[in-house]
Each structure stands twice: as structure tokens, then as C-alpha cells.
Protein backbone atom coordinates (compact mmCIF):
# COMPACT_ATOMS: atom_id res chain seq x y z
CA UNK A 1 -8.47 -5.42 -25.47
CA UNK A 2 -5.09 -5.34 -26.88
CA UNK A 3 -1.96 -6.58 -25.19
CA UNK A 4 -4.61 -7.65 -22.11
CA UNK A 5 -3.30 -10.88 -20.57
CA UNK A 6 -5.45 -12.77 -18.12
CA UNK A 7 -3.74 -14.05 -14.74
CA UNK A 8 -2.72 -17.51 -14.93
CA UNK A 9 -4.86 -19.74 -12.79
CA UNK A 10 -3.38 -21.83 -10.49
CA UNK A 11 -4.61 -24.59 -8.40
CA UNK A 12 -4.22 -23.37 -4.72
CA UNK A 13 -1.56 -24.89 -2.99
CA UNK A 14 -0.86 -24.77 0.61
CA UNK A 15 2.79 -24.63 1.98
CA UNK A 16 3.21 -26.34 5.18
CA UNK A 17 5.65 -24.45 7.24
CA UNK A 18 7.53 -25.03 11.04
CA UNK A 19 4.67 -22.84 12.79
CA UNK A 20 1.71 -24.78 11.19
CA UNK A 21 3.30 -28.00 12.17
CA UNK A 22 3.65 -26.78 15.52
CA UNK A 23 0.22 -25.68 16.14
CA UNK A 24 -0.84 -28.63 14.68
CA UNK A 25 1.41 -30.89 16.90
CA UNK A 26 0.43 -28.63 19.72
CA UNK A 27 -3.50 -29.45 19.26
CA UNK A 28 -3.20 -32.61 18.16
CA UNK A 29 -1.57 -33.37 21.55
CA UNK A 30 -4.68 -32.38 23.93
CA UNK A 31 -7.24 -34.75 21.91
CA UNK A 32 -7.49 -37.72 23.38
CA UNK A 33 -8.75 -36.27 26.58
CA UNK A 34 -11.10 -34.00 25.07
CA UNK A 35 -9.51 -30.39 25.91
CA UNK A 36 -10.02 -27.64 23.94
CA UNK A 37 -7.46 -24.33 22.04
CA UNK A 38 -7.47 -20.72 21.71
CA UNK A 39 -5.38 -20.06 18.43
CA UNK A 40 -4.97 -16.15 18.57
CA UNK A 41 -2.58 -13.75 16.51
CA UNK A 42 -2.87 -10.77 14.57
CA UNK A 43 -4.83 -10.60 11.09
CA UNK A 44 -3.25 -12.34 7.73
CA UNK A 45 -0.97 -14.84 10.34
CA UNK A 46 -2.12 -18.23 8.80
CA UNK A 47 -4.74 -18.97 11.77
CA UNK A 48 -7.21 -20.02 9.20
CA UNK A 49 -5.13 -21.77 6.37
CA UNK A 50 -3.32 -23.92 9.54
CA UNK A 51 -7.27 -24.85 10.53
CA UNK A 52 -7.79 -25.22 6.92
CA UNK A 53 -4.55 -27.23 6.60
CA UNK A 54 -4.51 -29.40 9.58
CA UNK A 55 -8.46 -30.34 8.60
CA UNK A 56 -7.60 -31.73 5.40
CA UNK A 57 -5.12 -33.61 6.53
CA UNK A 58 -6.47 -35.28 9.43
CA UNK A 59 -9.65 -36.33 7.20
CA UNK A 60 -6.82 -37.11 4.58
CA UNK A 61 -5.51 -40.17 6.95
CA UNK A 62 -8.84 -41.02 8.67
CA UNK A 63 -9.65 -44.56 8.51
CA UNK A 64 -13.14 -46.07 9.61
CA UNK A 65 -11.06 -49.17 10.63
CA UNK A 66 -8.63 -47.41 13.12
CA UNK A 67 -9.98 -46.59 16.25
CA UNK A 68 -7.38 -44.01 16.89
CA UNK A 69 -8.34 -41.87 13.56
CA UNK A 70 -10.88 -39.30 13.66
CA UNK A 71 -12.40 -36.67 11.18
CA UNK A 72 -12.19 -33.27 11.95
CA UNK A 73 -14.90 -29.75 10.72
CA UNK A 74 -13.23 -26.34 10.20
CA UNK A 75 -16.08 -23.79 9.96
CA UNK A 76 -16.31 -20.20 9.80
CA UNK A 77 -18.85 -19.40 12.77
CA UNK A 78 -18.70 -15.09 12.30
CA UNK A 79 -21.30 -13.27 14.89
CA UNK A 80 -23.63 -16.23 16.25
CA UNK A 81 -26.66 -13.86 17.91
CA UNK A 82 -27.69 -14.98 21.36
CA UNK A 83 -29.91 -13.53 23.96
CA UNK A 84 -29.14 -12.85 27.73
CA UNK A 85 -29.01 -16.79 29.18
CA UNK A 86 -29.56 -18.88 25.73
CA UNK A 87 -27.34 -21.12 24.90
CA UNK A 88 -28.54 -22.70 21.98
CA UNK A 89 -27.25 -20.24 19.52
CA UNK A 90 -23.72 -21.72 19.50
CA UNK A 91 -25.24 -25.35 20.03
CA UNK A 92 -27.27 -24.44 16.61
CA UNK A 93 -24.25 -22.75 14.83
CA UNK A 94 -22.04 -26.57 15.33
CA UNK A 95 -24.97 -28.48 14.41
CA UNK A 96 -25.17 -27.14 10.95
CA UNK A 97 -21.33 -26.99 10.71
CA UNK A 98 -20.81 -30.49 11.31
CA UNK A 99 -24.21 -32.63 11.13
CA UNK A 100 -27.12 -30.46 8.79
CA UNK A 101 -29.64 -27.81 9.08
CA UNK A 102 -31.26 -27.90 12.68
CA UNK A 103 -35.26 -27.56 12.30
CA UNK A 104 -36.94 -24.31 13.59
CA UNK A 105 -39.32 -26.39 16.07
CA UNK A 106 -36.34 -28.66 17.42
CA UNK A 107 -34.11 -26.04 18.17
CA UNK A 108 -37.38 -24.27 19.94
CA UNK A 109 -38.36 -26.99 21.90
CA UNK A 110 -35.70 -29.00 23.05
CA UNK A 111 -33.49 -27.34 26.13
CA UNK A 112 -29.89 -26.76 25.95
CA UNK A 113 -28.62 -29.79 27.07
CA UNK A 114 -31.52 -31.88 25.26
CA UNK A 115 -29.93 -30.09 21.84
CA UNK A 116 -26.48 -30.94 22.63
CA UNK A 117 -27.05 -34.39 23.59
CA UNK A 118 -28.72 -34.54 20.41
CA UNK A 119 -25.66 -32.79 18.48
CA UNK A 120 -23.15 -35.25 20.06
CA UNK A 121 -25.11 -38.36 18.75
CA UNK A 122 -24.47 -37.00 15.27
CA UNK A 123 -20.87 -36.43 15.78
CA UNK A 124 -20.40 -39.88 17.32
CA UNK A 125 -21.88 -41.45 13.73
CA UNK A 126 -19.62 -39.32 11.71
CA UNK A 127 -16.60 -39.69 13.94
CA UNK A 128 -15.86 -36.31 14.46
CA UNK A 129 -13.64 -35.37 16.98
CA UNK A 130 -12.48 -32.15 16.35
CA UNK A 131 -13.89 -28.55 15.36
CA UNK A 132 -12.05 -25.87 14.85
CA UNK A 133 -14.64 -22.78 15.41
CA UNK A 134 -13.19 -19.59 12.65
CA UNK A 135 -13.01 -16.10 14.04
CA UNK A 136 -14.59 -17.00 17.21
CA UNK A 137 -13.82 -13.59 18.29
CA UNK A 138 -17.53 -12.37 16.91
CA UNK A 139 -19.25 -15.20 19.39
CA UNK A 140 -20.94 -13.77 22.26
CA UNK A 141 -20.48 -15.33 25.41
CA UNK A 142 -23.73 -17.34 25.39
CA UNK A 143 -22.55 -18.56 21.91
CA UNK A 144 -19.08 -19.90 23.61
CA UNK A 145 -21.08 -21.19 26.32
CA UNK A 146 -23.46 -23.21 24.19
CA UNK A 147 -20.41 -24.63 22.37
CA UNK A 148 -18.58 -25.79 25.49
CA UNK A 149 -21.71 -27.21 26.54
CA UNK A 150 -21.34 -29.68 23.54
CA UNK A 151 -18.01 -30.60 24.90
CA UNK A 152 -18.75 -31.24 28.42
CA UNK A 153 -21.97 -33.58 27.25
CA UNK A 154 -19.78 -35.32 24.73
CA UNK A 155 -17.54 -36.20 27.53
CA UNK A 156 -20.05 -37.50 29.61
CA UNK A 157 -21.40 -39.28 27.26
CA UNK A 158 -17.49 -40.95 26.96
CA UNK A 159 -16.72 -39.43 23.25
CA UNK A 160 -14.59 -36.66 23.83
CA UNK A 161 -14.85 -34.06 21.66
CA UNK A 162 -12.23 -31.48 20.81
CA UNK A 163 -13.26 -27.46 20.25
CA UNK A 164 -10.15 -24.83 18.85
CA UNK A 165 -11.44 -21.03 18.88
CA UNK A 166 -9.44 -19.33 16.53
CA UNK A 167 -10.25 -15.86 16.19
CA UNK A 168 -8.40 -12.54 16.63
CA UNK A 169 -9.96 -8.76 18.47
CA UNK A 170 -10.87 -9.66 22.50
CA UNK A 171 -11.10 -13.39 21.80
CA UNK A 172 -8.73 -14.57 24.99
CA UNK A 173 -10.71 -11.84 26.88
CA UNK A 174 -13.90 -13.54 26.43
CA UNK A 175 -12.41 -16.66 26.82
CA UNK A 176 -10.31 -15.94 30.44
CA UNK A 177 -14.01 -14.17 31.62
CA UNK A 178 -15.71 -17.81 31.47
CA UNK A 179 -13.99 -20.12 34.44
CA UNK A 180 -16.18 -22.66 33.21
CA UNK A 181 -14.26 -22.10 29.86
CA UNK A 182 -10.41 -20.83 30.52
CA UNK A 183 -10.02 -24.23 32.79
CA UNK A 184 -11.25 -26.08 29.80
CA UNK A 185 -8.30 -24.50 27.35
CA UNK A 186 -5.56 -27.16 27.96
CA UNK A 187 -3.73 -25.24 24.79
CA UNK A 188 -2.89 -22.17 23.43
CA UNK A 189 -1.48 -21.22 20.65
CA UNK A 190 0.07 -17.59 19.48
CA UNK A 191 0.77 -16.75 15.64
CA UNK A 192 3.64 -14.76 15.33
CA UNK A 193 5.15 -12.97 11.89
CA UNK A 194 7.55 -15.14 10.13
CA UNK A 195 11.20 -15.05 10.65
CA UNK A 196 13.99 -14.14 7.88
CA UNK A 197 14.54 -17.73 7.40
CA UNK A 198 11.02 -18.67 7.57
CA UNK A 199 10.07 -15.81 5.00
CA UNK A 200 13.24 -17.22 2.66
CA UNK A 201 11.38 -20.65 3.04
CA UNK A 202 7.95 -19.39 2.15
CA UNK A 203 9.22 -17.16 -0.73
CA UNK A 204 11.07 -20.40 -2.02
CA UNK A 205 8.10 -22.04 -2.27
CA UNK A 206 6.20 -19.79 -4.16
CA UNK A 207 8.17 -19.16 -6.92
CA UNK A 208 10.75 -20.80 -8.53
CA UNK A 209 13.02 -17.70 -8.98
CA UNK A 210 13.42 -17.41 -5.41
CA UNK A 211 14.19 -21.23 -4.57
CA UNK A 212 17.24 -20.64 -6.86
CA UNK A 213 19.03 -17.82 -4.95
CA UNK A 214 21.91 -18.24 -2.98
CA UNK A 215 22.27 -16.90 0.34
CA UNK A 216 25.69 -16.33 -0.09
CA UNK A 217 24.98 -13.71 -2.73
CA UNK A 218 24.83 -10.38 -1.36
CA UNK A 219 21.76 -9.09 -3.44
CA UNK A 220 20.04 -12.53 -3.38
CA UNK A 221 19.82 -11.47 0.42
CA UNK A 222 18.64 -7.56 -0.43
CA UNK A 223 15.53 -9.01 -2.55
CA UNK A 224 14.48 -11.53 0.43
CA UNK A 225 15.22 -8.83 3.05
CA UNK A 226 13.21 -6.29 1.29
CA UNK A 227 10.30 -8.76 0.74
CA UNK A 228 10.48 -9.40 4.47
CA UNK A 229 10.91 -5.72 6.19
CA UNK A 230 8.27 -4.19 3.73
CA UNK A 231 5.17 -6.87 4.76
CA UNK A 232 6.98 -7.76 8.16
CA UNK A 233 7.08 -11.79 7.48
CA UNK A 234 2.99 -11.45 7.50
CA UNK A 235 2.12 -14.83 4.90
CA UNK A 236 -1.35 -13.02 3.92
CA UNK A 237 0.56 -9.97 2.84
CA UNK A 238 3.67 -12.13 0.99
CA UNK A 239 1.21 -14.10 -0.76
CA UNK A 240 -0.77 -11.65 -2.51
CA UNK A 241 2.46 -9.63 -3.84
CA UNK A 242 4.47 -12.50 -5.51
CA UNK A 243 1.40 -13.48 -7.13
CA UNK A 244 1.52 -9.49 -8.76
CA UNK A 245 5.21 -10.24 -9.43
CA UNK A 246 4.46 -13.03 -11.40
CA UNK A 247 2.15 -11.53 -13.24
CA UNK A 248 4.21 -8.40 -14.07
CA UNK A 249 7.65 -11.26 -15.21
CA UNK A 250 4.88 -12.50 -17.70
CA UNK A 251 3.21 -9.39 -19.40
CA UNK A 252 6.27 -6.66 -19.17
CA UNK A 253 9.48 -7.98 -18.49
CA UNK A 254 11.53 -10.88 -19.53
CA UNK A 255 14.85 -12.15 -17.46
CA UNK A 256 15.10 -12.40 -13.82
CA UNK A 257 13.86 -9.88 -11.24
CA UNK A 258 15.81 -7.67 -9.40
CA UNK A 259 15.68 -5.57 -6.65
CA UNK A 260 14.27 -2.29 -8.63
CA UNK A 261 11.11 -4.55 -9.95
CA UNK A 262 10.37 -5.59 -6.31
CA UNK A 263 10.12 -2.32 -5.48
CA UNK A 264 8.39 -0.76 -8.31
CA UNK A 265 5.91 -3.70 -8.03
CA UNK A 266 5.30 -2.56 -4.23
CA UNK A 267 4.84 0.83 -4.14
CA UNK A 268 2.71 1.10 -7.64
CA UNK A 269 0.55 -0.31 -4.85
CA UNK A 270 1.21 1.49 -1.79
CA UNK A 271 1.41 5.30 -3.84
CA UNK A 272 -2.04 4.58 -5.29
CA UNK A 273 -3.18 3.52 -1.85
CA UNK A 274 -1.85 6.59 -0.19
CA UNK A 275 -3.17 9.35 -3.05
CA UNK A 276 -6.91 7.25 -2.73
CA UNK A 277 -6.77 7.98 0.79
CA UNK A 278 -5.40 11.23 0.70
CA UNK A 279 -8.23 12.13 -1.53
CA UNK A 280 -11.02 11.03 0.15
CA UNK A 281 -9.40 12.97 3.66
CA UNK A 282 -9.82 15.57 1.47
CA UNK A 283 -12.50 15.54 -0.24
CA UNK A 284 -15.22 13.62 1.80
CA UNK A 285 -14.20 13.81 4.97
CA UNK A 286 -12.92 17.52 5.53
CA UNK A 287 -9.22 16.61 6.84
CA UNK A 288 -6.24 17.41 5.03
CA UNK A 289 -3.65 15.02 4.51
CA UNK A 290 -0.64 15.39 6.21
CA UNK A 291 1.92 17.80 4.23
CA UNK A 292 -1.02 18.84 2.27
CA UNK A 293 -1.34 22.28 1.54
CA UNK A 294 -4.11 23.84 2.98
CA UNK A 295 -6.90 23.84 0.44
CA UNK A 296 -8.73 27.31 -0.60
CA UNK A 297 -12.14 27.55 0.65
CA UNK A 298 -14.66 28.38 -1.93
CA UNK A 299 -15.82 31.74 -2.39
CA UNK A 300 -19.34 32.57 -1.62
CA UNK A 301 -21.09 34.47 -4.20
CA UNK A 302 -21.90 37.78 -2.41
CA UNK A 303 -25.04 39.00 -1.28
CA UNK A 304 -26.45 42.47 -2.79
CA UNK A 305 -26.60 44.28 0.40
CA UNK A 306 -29.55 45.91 1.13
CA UNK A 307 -28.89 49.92 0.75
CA UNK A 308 -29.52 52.50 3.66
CA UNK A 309 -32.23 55.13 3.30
CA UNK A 310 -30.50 58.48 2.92
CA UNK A 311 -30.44 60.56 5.64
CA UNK A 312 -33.14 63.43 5.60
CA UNK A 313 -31.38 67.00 5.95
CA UNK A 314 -32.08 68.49 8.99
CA UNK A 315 -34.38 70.92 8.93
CA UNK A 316 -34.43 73.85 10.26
CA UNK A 317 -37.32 75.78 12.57
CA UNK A 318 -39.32 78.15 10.73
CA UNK A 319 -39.70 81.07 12.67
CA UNK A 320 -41.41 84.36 11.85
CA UNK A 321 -37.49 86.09 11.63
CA UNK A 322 -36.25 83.32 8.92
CA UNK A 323 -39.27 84.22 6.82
CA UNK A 324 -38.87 87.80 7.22
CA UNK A 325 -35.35 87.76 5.90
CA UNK A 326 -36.28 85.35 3.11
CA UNK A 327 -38.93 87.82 2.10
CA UNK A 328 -41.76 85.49 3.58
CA UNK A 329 -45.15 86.37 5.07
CA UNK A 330 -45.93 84.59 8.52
CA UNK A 331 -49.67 82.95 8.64
């Protein structure tokens, strides 16, 4: 256990950033007449820390004396099962996101519209007005319809009640199939990779080496450049590797990090990644890796094989000449 040092804990922080206050602004616009927003982008964008984000904050400044505050749910809803015309699977999943567990014989009895009626009532006494539904890409359709079922009784019932799907895979597919639903989604909004600048910004942030460079250094710019072209301004991917960097400035090296370091922290990664996948190609799968040499097939222990009767000389026909000459009598 020698010379083993244990990653520093830190409390997690989350940076706010120009596209998260966008989105936010964005969704924050289409509440007070109840519309709804499809957040959609690529995996490790920041859908789900901007939901997390804008959640906190909003129940942050909420105020049970100002009418114009709200509270707001961010839940993870993953693959809600429905049936062929039910509903009430999504209708279920949102009551025990935002209100409590939904008994067995309630949710069995009570229609669709009964349930959501029912759902709304608890949302009014909480003063929630927004729900932002996590990789709503796994709902089935029933699910989605279920959910903007709750949304079309909470306006009728003059609460208006704000849904955000934010998911990833055929999500605006499923969404653009309902009518019912796509003339619903007054907002949309599409997570793109951070920009140089942006990335600078974020990298700033994160660790105090890099909120002291200066741009007008020529390999200041190589290290942020490098950060950004190698994880292509994705914040999941960023994240992750300064947190390794830190970690390797603290048990190996002292001084500032360069350009080398960056590198040799990255691909200490990426060539174990490659050789583990290589491998298994290999190995489990039967493929070879590309440039691999072809590997030598195992040789099969051979089989004793199974000798031939020899062949019987032909013999000749005994005639009564044959056993003259031989000296023979005849029978």
C-alpha cells in the first residue's frame, strides 16, 4: 500500500456556462402558458446536468409568497413499460417522481384521465410547475401519451403545467409521430459540442492552472487546443480527464503541466483502451484487429489413421499342366 494516494474528494460543483443559460432562458420562456420541450443532443452534452442545474435553481428562488415562483422535479424516467392503448404507465411514472408511490389498486381502478386528474391535484399543493422527464428516449409512445395527458388536464383544470423530454436515440421521432404531442412542443432545444472559447471557459473553471494562462501565449493555446480537438468540446468527456490530471500533478509530478503530460495523461487511457479491445476481437470474438497479424490456428493433434488390409497376391489357376511341371499329382 505504499506510495498509494487516495483521490481528493471534492464537493461537486456545477459550472454554469452560455448554452445552459440559454436552454434555460429558452424553457423558462414557454411556462406561463403551459407548453412543453424536447432537449435533444448527442451523449455526454450537459442535457442532464442543465435539467439538474436549472432544477436547483428554480427551487433555489421559489417563494410560497410569490405567485409567479414555482418548484420544479427533474427525474430520470428510463424505459416506462406500457401496453398497446394504456396510458397510465407514464401517468404512474410522474406520480412517483413528483407526489409518492401510487397504490397498486388506484392505479388499477381509476381510468386515465381519473389518475391524472388525481396527479394534477398533487402538483397544484406542491406548486410544481415544471418536470423535466430524463432520457425520455426509452418511453414508449403510450408512456409519452400518458404524460401529455397530465398536461392537457392540468390546463383544464387552469394550472398549467410544464413537461421537457430530454433524451437522446429516436426521441424527436417519437415525438413528431404524436400530432397530439409535436403541436404541444412550443420549444426545442439542440446541445451542441462546446466551442474553443467555450472549452477555454470550462477548462478555466476546473482548474486553477488553466484560469491562469494567457491566450496570448502560443503554447498556453496548444494545451487548450489539444484538450479541445482530442474530446471535441464534449463537457462529459473534459470533465472526467482534468480530474485524472489532477490527480497525476499530485502523486507524480510537481510544477506546472505542459503539453507532453496532457498527452501522456490521454493516451495511457486511450492505448489501454485500444489493446483491451484488440484483445477481446481476438480472442473472444474471432476477428482480428486491424494491422494485426494473422494469428496461427492451432494444430490438431492427428488422428492414427486406420491402416489398409494388404492386398492378397493374386493367385493363380491351378491347372493339371502347373502341377505337372511343379512335380504335382492332379486329384
Amino acid at each position: 500500500m505504499g506510495g498509494l494516494q487516495f483521490p481528493k474528494t471534492a464537493k461537486q460543483t456545477i459550472i454554469e456556462t452560455s448554452m445552459m443559460r440559454r436552454a434555460a432562458n429558452r424553457t423558462l420562456a414557454i411556462i406561463p402558458g403551459g407548453g412543453m420541450a424536447a432537449w435533444f443532443g448527442r451523449s455526454r452534452l450537459g442535457k442532464s446536468v442543465t435539467a439538474t442545474w436549472l432544477t436547483a435553481e428554480v427551487n433555489r428562488r421559489y417563494d410560497p409568497n410569490e405567485p409567479d415562483t414555482f418548484r420544479a422535479v427533474h427525474f430520470e424516467a428510463g424505459g416506462v413499460p406500457g401496453t398497446v392503448g394504456n396510458m397510465k404507465a407514464g401517468i404512474r411514472s410522474l406520480y412517483h417522481a413528483c407526489i409518492a408511490r401510487l397504490d397498486q389498486s388506484t392505479y388499477l381502478q381509476l381510468p386515465a384521465e381519473d389518475l391524472a386528474r388525481q396527479l394534477v391535484f398533487g402538483l397544484k399543493r406542491k406548486n410544481i410547475r415544471l418536470i423535466f422527464i430524463d432520457e425520455a428516449g426509452c418511453l414508449t409512445l403510450n408512456a409519452i401519451r400518458g404524460m401529455v395527458l397530465v398536461r392537457d388536464v392540468a390546463e383544464l383544470e387552469g394550472y398549467p403545467v410544464s413537461l421537457v423530454f430530454v433524451g437522446m436515440d429516436d426521441l424527436p421521432s417519437k415525438l413528431c409521430e404524436l400530432p397530439q404531442v409535436e403541436l404541444r412542443l412550443h420549444e426545442w432545444v439542440y446541445f451542441e459540442p462546446y466551442s474553443l472559447d467555450e472549452t477555454w471557459v470550462l477548462l478555466a473553471e476546473l482548474h486553477p492552472f488553466f484560469a491562469g494562462l494567457d491566450g496570448r501565449k502560443q503554447q498556453h493555446r496548444e494545451m487548450v487546443e489539444f484538450v479541445h480537438e482530442i474530446f471535441g468540446g464534449v463537457v462529459g468527456e473534459i470533465v472526467p480527464f482534468i480530474r485524472k490530471l489532477d490527480h497525476r500533478l499530485r502523486e507524480h509530478t510537481t510544477g506546472e503541466p505542459d503539453l507532453l503530460l496532457l498527452r501522456a495523461v490521454h493516451l495511457s487511457t486511450q492505448r489501454d483502451k485500444q489493446r483491451a479491445i484488440q484483445d477481446a476481437k481476438l480472442r473472444y470474438k474471432g476477428k482480428l484487429p486491424d494491422g494485426a497479424p494473422p494469428a496461427k490456428p492451432t494444430p490438431k493433434p492427428e488422428r492414427a489413421k486406420a491402416q489398409k488390409p494388404l492386398a492378397k497376391p493374386p493367385q493363380k489357376a491351378v491347372t493339371v499342366a502347373h502341377l505337372a511341371e511343379d512335380g504335382g499329382e492332379a486329384a
